[in-house]
Protein backbone atom coordinates (compact mmCIF):
# COMPACT_ATOMS: atom_id res chain seq x y z
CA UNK A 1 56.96 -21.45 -11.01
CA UNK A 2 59.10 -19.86 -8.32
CA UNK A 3 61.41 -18.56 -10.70
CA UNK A 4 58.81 -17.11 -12.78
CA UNK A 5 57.55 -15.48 -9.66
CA UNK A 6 60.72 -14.00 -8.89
CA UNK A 7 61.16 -12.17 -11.89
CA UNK A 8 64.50 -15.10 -13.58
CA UNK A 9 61.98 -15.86 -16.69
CA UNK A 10 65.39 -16.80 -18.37
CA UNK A 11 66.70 -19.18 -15.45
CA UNK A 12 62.95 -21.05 -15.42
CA UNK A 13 62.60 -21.37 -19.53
CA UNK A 14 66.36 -23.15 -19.03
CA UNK A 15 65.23 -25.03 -15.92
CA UNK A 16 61.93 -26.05 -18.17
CA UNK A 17 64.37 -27.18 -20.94
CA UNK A 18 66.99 -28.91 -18.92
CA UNK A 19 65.23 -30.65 -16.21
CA UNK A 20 62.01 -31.74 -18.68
CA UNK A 21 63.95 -32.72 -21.96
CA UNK A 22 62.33 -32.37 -25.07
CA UNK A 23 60.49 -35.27 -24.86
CA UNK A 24 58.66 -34.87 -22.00
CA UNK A 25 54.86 -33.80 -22.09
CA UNK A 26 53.37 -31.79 -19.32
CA UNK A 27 50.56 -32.95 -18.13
CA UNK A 28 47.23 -30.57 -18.54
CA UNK A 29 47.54 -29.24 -14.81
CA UNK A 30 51.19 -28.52 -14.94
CA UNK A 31 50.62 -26.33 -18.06
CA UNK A 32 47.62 -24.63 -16.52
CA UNK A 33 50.02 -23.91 -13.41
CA UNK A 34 52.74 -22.61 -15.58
CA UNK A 35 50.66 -20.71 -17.81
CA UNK A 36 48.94 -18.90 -15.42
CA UNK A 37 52.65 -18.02 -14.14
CA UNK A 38 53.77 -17.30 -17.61
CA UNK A 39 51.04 -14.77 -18.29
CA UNK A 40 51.96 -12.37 -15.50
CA UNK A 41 55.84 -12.64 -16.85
CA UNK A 42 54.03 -11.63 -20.50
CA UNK A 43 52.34 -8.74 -19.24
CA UNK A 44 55.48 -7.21 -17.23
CA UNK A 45 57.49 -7.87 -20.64
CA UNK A 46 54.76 -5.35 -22.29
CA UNK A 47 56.08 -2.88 -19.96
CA UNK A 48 59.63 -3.68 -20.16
CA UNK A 49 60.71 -5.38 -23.41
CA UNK A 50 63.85 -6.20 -22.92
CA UNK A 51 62.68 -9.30 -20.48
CA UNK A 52 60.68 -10.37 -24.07
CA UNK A 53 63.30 -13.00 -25.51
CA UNK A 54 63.38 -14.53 -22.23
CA UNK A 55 59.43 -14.98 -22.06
CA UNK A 56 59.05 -15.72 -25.76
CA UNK A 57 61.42 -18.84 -24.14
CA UNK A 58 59.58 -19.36 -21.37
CA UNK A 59 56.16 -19.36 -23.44
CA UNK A 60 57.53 -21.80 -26.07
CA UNK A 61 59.47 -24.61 -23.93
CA UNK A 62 55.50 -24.70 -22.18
CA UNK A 63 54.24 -24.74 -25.66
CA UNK A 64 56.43 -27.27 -26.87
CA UNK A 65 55.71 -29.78 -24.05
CA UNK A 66 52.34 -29.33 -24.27
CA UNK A 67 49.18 -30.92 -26.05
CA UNK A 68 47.88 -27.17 -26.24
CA UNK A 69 48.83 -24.05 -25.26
CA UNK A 70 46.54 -22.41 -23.11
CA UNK A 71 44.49 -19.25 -25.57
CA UNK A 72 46.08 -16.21 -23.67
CA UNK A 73 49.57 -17.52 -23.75
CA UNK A 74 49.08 -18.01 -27.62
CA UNK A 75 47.95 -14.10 -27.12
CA UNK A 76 50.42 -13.27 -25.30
CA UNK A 77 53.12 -14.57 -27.85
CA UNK A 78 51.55 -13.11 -31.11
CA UNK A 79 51.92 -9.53 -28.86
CA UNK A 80 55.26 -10.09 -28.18
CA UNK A 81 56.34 -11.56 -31.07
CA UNK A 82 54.31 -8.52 -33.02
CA UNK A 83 56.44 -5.87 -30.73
CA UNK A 84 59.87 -7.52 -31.03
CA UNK A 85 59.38 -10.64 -33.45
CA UNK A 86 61.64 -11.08 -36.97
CA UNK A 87 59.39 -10.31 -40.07
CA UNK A 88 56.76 -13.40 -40.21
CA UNK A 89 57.19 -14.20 -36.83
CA UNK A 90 53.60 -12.87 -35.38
CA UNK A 91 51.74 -14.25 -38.60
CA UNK A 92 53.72 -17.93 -37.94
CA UNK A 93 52.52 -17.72 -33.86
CA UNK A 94 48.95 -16.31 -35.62
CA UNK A 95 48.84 -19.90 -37.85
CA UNK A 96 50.08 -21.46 -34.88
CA UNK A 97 47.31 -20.73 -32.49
CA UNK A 98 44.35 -20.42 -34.96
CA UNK A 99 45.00 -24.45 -35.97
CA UNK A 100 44.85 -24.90 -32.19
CA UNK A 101 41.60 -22.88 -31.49
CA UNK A 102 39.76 -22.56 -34.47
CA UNK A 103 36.90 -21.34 -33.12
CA UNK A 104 39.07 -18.19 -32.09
CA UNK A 105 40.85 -17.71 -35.02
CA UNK A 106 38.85 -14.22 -36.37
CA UNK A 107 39.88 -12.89 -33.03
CA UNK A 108 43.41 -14.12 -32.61
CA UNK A 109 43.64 -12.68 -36.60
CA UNK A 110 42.19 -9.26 -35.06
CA UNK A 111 44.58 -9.01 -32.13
CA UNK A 112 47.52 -9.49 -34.24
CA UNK A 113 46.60 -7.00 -37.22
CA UNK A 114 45.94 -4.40 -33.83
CA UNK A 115 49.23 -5.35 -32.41
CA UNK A 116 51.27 -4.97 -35.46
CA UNK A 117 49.64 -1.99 -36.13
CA UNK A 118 50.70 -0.18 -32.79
CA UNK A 119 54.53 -1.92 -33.42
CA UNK A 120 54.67 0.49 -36.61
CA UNK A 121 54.59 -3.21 -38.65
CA UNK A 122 51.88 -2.08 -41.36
CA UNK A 123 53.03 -4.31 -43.86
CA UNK A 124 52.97 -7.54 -41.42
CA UNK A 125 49.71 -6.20 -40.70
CA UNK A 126 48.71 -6.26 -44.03
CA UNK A 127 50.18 -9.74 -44.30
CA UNK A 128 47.70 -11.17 -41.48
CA UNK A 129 44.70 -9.22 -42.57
CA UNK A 130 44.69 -10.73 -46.24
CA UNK A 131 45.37 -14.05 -44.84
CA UNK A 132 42.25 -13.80 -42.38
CA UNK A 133 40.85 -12.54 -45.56
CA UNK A 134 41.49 -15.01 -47.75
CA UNK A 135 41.12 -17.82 -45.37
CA UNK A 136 38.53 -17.29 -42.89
CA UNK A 137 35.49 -17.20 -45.50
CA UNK A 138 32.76 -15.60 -45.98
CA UNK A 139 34.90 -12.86 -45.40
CA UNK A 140 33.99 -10.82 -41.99
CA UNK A 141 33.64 -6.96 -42.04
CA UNK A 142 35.79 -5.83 -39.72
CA UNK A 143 38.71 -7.89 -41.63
CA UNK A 144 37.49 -6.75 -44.51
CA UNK A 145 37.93 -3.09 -43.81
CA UNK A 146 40.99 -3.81 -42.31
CA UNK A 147 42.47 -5.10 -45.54
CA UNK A 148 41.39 -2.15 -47.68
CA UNK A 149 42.81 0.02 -45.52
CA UNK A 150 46.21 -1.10 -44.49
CA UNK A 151 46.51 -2.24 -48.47
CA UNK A 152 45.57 1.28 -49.64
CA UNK A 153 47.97 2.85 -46.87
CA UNK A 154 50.84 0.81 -48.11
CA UNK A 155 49.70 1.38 -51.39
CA UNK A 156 49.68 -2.15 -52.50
CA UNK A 157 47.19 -2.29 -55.38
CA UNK A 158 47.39 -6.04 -56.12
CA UNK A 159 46.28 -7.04 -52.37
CA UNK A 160 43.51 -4.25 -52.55
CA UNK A 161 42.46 -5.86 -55.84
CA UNK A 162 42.61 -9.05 -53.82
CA UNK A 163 40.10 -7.53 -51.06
CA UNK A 164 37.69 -6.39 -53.42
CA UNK A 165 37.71 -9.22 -55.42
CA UNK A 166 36.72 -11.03 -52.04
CA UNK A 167 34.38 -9.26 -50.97
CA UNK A 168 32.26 -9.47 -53.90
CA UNK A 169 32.66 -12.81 -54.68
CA UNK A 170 31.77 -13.89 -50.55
CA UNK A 171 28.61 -11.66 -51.58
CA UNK A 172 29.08 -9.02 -48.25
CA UNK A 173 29.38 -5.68 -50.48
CA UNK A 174 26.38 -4.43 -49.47
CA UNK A 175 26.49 -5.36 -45.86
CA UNK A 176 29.83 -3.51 -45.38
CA UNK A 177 29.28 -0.55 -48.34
CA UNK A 178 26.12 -0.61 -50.03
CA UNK A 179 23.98 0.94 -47.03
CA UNK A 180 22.70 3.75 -48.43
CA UNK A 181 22.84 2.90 -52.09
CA UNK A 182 19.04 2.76 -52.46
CA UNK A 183 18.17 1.15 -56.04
CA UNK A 184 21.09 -1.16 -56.26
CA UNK A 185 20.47 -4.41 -55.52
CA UNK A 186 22.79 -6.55 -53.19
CA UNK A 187 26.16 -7.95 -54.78
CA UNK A 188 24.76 -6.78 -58.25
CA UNK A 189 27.68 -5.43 -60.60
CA UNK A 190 26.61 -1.58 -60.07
CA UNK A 191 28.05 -1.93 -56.11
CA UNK A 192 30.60 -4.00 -56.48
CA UNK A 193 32.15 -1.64 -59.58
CA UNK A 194 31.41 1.32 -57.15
CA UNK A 195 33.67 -0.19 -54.65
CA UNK A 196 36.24 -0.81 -57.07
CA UNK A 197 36.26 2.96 -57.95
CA UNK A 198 36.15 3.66 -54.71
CA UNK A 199 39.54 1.64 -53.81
CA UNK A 200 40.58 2.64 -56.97
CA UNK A 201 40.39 6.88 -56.50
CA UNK A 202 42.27 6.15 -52.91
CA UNK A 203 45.11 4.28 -54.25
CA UNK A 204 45.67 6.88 -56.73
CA UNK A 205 46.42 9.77 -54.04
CA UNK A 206 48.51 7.14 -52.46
CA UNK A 207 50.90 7.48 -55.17
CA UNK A 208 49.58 3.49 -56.43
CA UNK A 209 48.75 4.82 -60.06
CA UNK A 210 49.23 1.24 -61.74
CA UNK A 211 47.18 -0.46 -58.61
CA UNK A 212 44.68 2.19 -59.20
CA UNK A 213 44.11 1.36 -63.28
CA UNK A 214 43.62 -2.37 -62.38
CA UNK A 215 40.59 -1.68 -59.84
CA UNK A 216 39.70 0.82 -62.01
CA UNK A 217 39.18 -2.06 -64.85
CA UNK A 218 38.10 -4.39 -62.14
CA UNK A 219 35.41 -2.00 -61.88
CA UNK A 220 34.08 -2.46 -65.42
CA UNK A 221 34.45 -6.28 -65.32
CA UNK A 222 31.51 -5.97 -62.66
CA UNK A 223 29.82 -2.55 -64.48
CA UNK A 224 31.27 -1.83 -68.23
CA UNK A 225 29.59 1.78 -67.91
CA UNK A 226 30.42 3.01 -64.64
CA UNK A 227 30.81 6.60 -64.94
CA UNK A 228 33.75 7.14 -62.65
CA UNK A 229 35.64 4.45 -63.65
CA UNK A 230 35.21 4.90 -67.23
CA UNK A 231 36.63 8.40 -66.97
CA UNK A 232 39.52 7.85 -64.31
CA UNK A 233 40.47 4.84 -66.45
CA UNK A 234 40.19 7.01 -69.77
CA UNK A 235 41.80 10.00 -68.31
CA UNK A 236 44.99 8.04 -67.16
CA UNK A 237 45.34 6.53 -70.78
CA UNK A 238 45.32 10.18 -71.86
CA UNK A 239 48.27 10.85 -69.59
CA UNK A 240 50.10 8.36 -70.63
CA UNK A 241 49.35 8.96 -74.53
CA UNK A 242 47.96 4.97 -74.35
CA UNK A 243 46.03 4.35 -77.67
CA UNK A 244 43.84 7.86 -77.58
CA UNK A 245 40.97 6.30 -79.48
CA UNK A 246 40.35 3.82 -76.67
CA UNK A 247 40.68 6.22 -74.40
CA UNK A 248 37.78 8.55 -75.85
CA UNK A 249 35.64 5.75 -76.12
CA UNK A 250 35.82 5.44 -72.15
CA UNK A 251 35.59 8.83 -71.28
CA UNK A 252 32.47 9.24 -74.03
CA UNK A 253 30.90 6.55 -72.19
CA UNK A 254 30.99 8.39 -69.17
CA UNK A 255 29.71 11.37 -70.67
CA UNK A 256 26.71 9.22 -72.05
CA UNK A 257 26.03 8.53 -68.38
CA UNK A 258 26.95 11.55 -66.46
CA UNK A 259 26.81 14.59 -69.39
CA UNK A 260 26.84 17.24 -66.32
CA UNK A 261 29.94 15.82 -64.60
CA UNK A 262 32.68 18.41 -64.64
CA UNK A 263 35.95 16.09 -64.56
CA UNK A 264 34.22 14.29 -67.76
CA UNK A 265 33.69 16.98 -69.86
CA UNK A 266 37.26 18.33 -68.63
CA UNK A 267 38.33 14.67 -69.93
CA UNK A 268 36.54 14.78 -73.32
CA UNK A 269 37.57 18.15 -74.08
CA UNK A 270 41.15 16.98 -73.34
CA UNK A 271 40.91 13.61 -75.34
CA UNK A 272 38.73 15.56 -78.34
CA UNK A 273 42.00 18.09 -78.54
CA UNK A 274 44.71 15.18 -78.78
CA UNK A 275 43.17 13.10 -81.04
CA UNK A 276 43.09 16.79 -82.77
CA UNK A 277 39.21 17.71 -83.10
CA UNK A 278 39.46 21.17 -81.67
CA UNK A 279 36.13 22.82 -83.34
CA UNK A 280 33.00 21.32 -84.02
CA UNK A 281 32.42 18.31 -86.54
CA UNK A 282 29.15 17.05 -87.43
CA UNK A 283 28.76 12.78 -86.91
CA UNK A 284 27.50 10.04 -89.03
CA UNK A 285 23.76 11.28 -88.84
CA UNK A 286 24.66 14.76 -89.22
CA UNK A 287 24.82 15.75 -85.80
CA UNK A 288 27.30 18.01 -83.94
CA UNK A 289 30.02 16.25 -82.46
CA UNK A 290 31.51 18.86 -79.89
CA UNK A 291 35.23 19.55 -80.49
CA UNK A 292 37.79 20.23 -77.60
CA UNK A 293 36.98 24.33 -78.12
CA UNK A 294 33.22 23.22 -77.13
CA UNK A 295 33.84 21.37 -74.41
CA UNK A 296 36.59 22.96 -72.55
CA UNK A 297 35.13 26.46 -72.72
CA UNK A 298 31.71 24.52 -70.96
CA UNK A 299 34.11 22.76 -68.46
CA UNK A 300 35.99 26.16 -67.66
CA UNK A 301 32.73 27.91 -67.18
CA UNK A 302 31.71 25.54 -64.35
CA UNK A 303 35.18 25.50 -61.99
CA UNK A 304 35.16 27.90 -59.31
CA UNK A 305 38.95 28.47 -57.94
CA UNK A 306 37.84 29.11 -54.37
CA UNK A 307 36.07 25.20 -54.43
CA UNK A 308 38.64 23.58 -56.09
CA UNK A 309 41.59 25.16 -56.81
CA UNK A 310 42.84 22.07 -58.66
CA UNK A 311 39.73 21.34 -60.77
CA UNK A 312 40.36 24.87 -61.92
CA UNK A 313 44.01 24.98 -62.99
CA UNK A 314 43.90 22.14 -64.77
CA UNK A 315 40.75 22.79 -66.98
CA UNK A 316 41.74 26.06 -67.54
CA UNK A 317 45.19 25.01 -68.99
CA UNK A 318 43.76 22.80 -71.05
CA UNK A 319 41.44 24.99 -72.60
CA UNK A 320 44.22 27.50 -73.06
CA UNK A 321 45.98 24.63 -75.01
CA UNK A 322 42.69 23.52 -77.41
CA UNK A 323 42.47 27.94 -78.11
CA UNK A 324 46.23 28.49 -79.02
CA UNK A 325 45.82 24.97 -81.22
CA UNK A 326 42.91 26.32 -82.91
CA UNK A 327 44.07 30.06 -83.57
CA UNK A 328 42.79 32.18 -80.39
CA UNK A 329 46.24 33.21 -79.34
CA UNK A 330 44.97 36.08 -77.09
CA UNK A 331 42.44 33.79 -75.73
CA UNK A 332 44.71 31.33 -74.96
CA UNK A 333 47.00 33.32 -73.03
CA UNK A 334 43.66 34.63 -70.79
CA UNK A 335 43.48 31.40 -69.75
CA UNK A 336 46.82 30.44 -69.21
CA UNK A 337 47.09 33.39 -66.88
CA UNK A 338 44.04 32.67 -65.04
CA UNK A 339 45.06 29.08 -64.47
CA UNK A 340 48.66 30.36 -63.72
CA UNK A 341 47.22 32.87 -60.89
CA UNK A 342 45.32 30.12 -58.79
CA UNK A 343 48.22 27.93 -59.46
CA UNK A 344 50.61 30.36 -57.90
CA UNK A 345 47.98 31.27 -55.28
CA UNK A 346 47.99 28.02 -54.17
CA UNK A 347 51.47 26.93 -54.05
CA UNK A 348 52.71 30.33 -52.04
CA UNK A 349 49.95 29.43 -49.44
CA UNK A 350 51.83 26.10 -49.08
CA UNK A 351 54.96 27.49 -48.70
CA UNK A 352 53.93 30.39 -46.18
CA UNK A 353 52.06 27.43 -43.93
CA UNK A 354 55.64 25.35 -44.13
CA UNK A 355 53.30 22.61 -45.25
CA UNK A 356 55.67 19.43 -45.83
CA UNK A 357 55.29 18.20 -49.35
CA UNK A 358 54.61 14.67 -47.79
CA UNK A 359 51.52 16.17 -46.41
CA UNK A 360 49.84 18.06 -49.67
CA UNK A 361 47.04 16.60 -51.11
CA UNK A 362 46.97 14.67 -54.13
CA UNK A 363 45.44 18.22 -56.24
CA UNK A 364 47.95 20.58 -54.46
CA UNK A 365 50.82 18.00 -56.02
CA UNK A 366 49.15 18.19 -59.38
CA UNK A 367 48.74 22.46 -59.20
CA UNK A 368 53.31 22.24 -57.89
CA UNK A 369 54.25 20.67 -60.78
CA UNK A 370 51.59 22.13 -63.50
CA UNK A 371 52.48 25.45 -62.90
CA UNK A 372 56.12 25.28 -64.56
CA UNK A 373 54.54 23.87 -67.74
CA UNK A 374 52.21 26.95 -67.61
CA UNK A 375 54.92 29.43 -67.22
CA UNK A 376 56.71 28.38 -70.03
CA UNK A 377 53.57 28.76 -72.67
CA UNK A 378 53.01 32.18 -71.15
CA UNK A 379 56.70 32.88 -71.16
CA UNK A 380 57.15 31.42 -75.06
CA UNK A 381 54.23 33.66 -75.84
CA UNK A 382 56.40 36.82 -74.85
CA UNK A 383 58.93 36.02 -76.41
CA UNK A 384 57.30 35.69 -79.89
CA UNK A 385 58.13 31.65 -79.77
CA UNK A 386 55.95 28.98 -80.07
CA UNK A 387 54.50 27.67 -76.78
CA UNK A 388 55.40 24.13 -75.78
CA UNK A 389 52.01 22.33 -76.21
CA UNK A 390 50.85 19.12 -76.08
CA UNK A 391 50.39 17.94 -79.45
CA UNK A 392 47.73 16.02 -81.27
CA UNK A 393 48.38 12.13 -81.12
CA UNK A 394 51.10 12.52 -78.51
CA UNK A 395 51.32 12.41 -74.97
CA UNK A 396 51.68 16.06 -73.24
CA UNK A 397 54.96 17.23 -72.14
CA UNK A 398 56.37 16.48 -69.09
CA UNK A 399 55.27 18.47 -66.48
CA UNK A 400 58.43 19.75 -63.64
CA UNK A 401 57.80 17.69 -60.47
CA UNK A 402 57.26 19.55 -57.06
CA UNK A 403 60.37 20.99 -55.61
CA UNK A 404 62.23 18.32 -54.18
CA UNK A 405 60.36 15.40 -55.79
CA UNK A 406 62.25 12.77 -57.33
C-alpha cells in the first residue's frame, strides 16, 4: 500500500508477487485495502499512460489472489486494457468481470464499447457490442444501436445482418424503431423488413455493397413486397447484369406498390431497356406494358437537378440510352447533354470547395465517375461513331472511377 501511495506501482505489483506467491489468497479486507489503493494508481495511469503496464500488474497480481476483484478495479482494467491492451485484450477483461458480476454485465459491456471507442478501437468495439448482443438476451437498446452503428461504420454487413436478425427475433423492433410507424403492428414482418432496408441503404454508402444485398434479401424474408427493398435489391442485379428477368420481377413489384416512386420507375425504365423493350408492348390481356421510352421520359420529367443532382444525372442518362436504342438520335443527345451539364456542375463545385473524395457523398461518387461514360456517347456522337451503350441482355459498360479511386 505504501508503495502504491508513493507513486512505485511497478515495485508493489513485484512486492505483491514475490512476498505473496502465487498461491496465496488475500483475504477480503486485504483486497478491499489494496483495491482502494489500486484505483487511485488507475486513474493517474489515465492521465499518464506510460505508468499503465505497471498498474495492469498491480491490478492483476490483486486479481489473481483474490476470490473477486472488487467492480471498479475490473473497470479500471477493461479502460486500460481498452487504451493500451493487445487486440482481444479489453473483450477477455470484459468476459472476465461480467462472469464475476453478472448482474453488471450490460454496464461493464457499455463501458468497454465507450472506451474502445475513444481508443480509436472501432472494430474491438464492434467485437464487444455483438457479443453483449448476442449474449445478454433480450437484446437491450442501447446495445442494440450500438451494434448497428459501429457494424455499419466498419462496414461489416454480416455482423449488421447479425443485429437485425436479433433484434427481431428478441421481438424489440418496435421499441427501438417502430415509434412512429402507426399501422404496423409490433415485430410484424412490415417493421422488421423496414429495418433491414434501413441497415441495408446505410451499408451501401459505406462502400458494403455485398453486406447491403443480404439485408436487402433479409428484408423480404420478413416482407416479400417491400417496396424499397424490392427495388434496391432489383436495381443492384441490374448493375451487375445478374439474371435481368429476376431482376424486373423485383423492381415490378415495387412499382405494384409504390407506382409514384421516382427511383422505381428510374429502375423499370432501366431494366425494361436491357431486357430490350424500349417502346410500348401490349400484355397477355391486351394491355399496355410500358417500354423503357415510357418510363424513362415519366422518370426524367419528375427529377429536379437543384434537389438531387444525382437522381437527375442518372435518369437522364438512361433515358438518353433507351432514345438512341430506339432511333431518337437527336433526342438522345438532349439528354445526354442535360445529364452531362449537372454532372459537370457538380463535380467542379467539388473541386473548387477542395472537398476530399473520402468525404463526398455516396450520389456525388456516382455523378465523378458517370460523367466519363457520358462524355464519350456525346463525344462518339460527333464524331459520326456509334456511342458506347449499354446493350440489351448485358451489363452496362464500365463506368471511369473518381479521380484517384482505385
Amino acid at each position: 500500500e505504501v508503495l502504491i501511495r508513493r507513486g512505485a506501482i511497478g515495485e508493489a505489483a513485484d512486492t505483491i508477487d514475490g512476498a505473496l506467491g502465487e498461491r496465496v489468497t488475500l483475504r477480503p479486507d486485504q483486497t478491499e485495502r489494496l483495491a482502494a489503493a489500486a484505483i487511485g494508481a488507475a486513474e493517474a495511469s489515465l492521465q499518464d499512460r506510460s505508468e499503465a503496464p505497471a498498474t495492469l500488474r498491480l491490478i492483476d497480481a490483486v486479481r489473481s489472489r483474490s476470490a473477486t476483484l472488487p467492480e471498479p478495479l475490473h473497470r479500471a482494467r477493461i479502460v486500460l486494457l481498452a487504451l493500451t491492451g493487445e487486440p482481444g485484450d479489453a473483450l477477455g477483461a470484459v468476459r472476465d468481470a461480467s462472469r464475476e458480476m453478472p448482474a453488471s454485465a450490460l454496464d461493464i459491456h457499455r463501458l468497454a464499447i465507450q472506451a474502445l471507442r475513444e481508443a480509436q478501437r472501432p472494430s474491438e468495439a464492434l467485437r464487444v457490442a455483438e457479443e453483449a448482443g448476442l449474449t445478454l438476451r433480450p437484446i437491450a437498446g442501447p446495445v442494440a444501436l450500438e451494434w448497428l452503428n459501429l457494424a455499419v461504420t466498419q462496414a461489416d454487413g454480416e455482423s449488421a445482418e447479425r443485429a437485425v436478425k436479433t433484434i427481431v427475433d428478441d421481438r424489440v423492433t418496435r421499441e427501438l424503431f417502430g415509434a412512429n410507424q402507426r399501422g404496423v403492428q409490433p415485430d410484424d414482418g412490415a417493421l422488421a423488413a423496414n429495418l433491414a432496408v434501413e441497415v441495408g441503404m446505410l451499408l451501401t454508402q459505406a462502400g458494403a455493397d455485398d453486406g447491403a444485398d443480404a439485408l436487402y434479401r433479409l428484408a423480404l424474408r420478413y416482407n416479400p413486397r417491400n417496396p424499397m427493398a424490392n427495388n434496391n435489391l432489383g436495381y443492384r442485379m441490374l448493375e451487375r447484369g445478374e439474371d435481368l428477368e429476376e431482376a424486373e420481377r423485383l423492381i415490378a413489384t415495387a412499382y405494384e406498390e409504390d407506382p409514384t416512386d421516382l427511383p422505381t420507375i428510374d429502375s423499370l425504365g432501366w431494366a425494361r431497356y436491357l431486357r430490350g423493350v424500349l417502346e410500348d408492348v401490349p400484355n397477355e390481356g391486351g394491355e399496355p406494358t410500358e417500354g423503357a421510352v415510357t418510363l424513362l421520359r415519366r422518370a426524367a420529367s419528375m427529377t429536379d437537378p437543384d434537389l438531387d443532382d444525382a437522381t437527375y444525372v442518372i435518369v437522364h442518362d438512361h433515358l438518353g440510352d433507351a432514345l438512341w436504342a430506339s432511333g431518337r438520335a437527336d433526342e438522345a443527345v438532349q439528354a445526354w447533354t442535360r445529364a452531362q451539364r449537372v454532372a459537370r456542375r457538380t463535380v467542379e463545385t467539388l473541386t473548387a470547395q477542395g472537398s476530399p473524395e473520402s468525404e463526398w457523398t455516396l450520389g456525388e461518387r456516382e455523378v465523378a465517375a458517370i460523367l466519363p461514360s457520358i462524355a464519350r456517347k456525346i463525344d462518339a456522337v460527333a464524331a459520326g461513331e456509334e456511342p458506347p451503350l449499354a446493350k440489351p441482355g448485358a451489363p452496362p459498360p464500365a463506368a471511369a472511377p473518381p479521380a484517384g479511386a482505385s
